[in-house]
C-alpha atoms as a PDB file:
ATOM      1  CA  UNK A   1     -11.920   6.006  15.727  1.00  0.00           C
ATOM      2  CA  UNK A   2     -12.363   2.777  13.476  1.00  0.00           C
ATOM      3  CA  UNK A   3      -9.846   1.334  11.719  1.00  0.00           C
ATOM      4  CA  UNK A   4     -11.356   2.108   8.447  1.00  0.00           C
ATOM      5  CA  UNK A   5     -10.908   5.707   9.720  1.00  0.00           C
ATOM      6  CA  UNK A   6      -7.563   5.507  10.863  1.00  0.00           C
ATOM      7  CA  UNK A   7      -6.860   3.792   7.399  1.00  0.00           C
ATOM      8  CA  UNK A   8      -8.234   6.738   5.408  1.00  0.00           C
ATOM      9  CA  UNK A   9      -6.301   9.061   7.895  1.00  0.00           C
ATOM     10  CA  UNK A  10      -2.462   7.311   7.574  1.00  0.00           C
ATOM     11  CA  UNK A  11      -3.427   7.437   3.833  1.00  0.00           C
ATOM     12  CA  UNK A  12      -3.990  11.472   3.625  1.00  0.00           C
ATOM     13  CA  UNK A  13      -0.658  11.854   6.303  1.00  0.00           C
ATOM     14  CA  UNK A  14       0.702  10.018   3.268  1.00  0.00           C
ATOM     15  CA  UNK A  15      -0.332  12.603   1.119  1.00  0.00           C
ATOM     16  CA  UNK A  16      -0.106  15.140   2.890  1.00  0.00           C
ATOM     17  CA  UNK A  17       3.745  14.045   3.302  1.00  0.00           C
ATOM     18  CA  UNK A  18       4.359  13.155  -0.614  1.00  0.00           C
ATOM     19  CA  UNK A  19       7.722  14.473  -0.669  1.00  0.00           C
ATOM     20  CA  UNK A  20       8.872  12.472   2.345  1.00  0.00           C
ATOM     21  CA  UNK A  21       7.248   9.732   0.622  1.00  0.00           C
ATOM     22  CA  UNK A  22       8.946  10.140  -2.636  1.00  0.00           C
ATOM     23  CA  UNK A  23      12.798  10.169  -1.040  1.00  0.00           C
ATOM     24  CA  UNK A  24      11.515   6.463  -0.126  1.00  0.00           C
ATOM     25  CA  UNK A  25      12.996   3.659  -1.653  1.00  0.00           C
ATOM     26  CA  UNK A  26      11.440   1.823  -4.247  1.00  0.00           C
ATOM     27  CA  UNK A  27      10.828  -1.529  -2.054  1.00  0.00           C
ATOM     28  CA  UNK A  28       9.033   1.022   0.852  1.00  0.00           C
ATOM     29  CA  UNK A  29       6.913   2.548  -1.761  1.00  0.00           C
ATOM     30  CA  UNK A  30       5.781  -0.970  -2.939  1.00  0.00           C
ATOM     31  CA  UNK A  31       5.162  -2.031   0.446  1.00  0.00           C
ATOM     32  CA  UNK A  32       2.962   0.792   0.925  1.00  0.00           C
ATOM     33  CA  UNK A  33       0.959   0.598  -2.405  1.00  0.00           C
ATOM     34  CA  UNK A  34       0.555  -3.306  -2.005  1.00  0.00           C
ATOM     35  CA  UNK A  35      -0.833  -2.592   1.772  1.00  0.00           C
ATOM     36  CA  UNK A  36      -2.932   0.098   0.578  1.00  0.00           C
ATOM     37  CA  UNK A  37      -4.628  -2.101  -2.250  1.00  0.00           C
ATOM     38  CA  UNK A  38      -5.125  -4.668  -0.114  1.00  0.00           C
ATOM     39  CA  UNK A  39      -6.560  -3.053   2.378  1.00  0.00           C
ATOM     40  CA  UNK A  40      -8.722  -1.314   0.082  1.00  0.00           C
ATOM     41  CA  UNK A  41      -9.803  -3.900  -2.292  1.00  0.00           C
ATOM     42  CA  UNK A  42      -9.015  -7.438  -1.107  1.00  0.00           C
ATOM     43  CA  UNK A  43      -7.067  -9.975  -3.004  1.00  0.00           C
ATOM     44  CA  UNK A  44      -5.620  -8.134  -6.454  1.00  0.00           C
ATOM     45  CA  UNK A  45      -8.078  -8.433  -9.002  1.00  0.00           C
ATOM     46  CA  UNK A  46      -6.369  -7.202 -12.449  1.00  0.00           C
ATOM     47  CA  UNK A  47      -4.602  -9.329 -15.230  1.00  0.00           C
ATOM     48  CA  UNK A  48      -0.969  -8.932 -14.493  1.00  0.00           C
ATOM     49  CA  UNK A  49       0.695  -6.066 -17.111  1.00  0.00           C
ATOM     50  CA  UNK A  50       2.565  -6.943 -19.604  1.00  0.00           C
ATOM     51  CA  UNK A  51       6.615  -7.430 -19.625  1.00  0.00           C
ATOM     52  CA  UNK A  52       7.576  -4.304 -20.955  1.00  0.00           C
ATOM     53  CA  UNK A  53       4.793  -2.330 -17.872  1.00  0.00           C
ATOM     54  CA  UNK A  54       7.698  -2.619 -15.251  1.00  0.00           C
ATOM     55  CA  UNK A  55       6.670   0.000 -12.904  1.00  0.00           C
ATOM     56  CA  UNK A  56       2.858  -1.728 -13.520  1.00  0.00           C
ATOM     57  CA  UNK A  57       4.245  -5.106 -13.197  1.00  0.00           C
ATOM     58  CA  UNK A  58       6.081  -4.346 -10.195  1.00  0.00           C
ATOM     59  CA  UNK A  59       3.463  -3.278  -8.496  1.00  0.00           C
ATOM     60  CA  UNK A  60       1.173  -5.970  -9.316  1.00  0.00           C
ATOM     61  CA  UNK A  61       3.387  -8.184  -8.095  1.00  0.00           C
ATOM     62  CA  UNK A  62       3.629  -6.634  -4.780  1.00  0.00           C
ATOM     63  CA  UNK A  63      -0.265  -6.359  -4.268  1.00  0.00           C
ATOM     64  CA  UNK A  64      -0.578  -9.784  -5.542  1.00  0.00           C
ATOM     65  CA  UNK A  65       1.777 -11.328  -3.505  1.00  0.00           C
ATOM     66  CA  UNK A  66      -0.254 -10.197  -0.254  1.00  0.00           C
ATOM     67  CA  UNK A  67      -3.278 -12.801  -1.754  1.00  0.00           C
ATOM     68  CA  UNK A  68      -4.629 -13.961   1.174  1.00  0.00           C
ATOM     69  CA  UNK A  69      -4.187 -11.101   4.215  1.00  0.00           C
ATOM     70  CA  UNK A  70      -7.363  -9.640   4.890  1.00  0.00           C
ATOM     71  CA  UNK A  71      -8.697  -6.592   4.401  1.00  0.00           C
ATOM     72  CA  UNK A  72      -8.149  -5.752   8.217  1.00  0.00           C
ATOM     73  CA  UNK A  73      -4.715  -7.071   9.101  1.00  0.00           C
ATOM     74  CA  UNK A  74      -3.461  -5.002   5.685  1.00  0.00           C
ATOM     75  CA  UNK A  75      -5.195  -1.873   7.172  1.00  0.00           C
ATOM     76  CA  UNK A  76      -3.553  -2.322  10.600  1.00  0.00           C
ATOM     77  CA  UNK A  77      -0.284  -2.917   8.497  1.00  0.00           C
ATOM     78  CA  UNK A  78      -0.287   0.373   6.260  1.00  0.00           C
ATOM     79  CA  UNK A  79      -1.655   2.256   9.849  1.00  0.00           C
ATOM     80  CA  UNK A  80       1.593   1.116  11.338  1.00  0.00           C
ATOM     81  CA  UNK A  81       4.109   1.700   8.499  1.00  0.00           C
ATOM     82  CA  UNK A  82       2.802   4.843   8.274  1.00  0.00           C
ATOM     83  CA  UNK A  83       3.133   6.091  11.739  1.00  0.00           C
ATOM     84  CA  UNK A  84       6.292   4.370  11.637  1.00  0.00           C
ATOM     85  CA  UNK A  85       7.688   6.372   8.457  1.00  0.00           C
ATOM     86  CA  UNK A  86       6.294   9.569   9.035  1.00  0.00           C
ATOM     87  CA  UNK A  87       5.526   9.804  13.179  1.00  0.00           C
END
């Protein structure tokens, strides 16, 4: 299997798993989201919400904040997590 295809799996176990996922704390659920947009799209690419967006501007920060990781070594990442969360 590639890892694009064990990326696209973790992320259905993830859904497939949503209320595990939502007894998560908030910190886990950004480290998941900021994984997953990495490894989906690269480098964040939207204009940063405004103050009053928290939940938007939290998780903009967490994506941004990975600026830099490729697209690979954020796929491997969320792969891991995953398994690690959910077995």
């Amino acid at each position: 299997m590639s890892l694009q295809e064990e990326f696209e799996a973790a992320a259905k176990k993830l859904e497939t798993n949503a209320s595990i996922a939502d007894s998560l704390s908030n910190e886990k659920k950004l480290e998941i989201y900021s994984l997953f947009k990495q490894g989906s799209f690269g480098d964040c690419n939207t204009s940063k919400p405004g103050m009053l967006d928290f939940k938007g501007k939290a998780k903009w920060e967490a994506w941004n904040a990975r600026k830099g990781q490729t697209q690979e070594d954020s796929q491997k990442a969320y792969i891991e997590l995953i398994n690690e969360l959910l077995g």
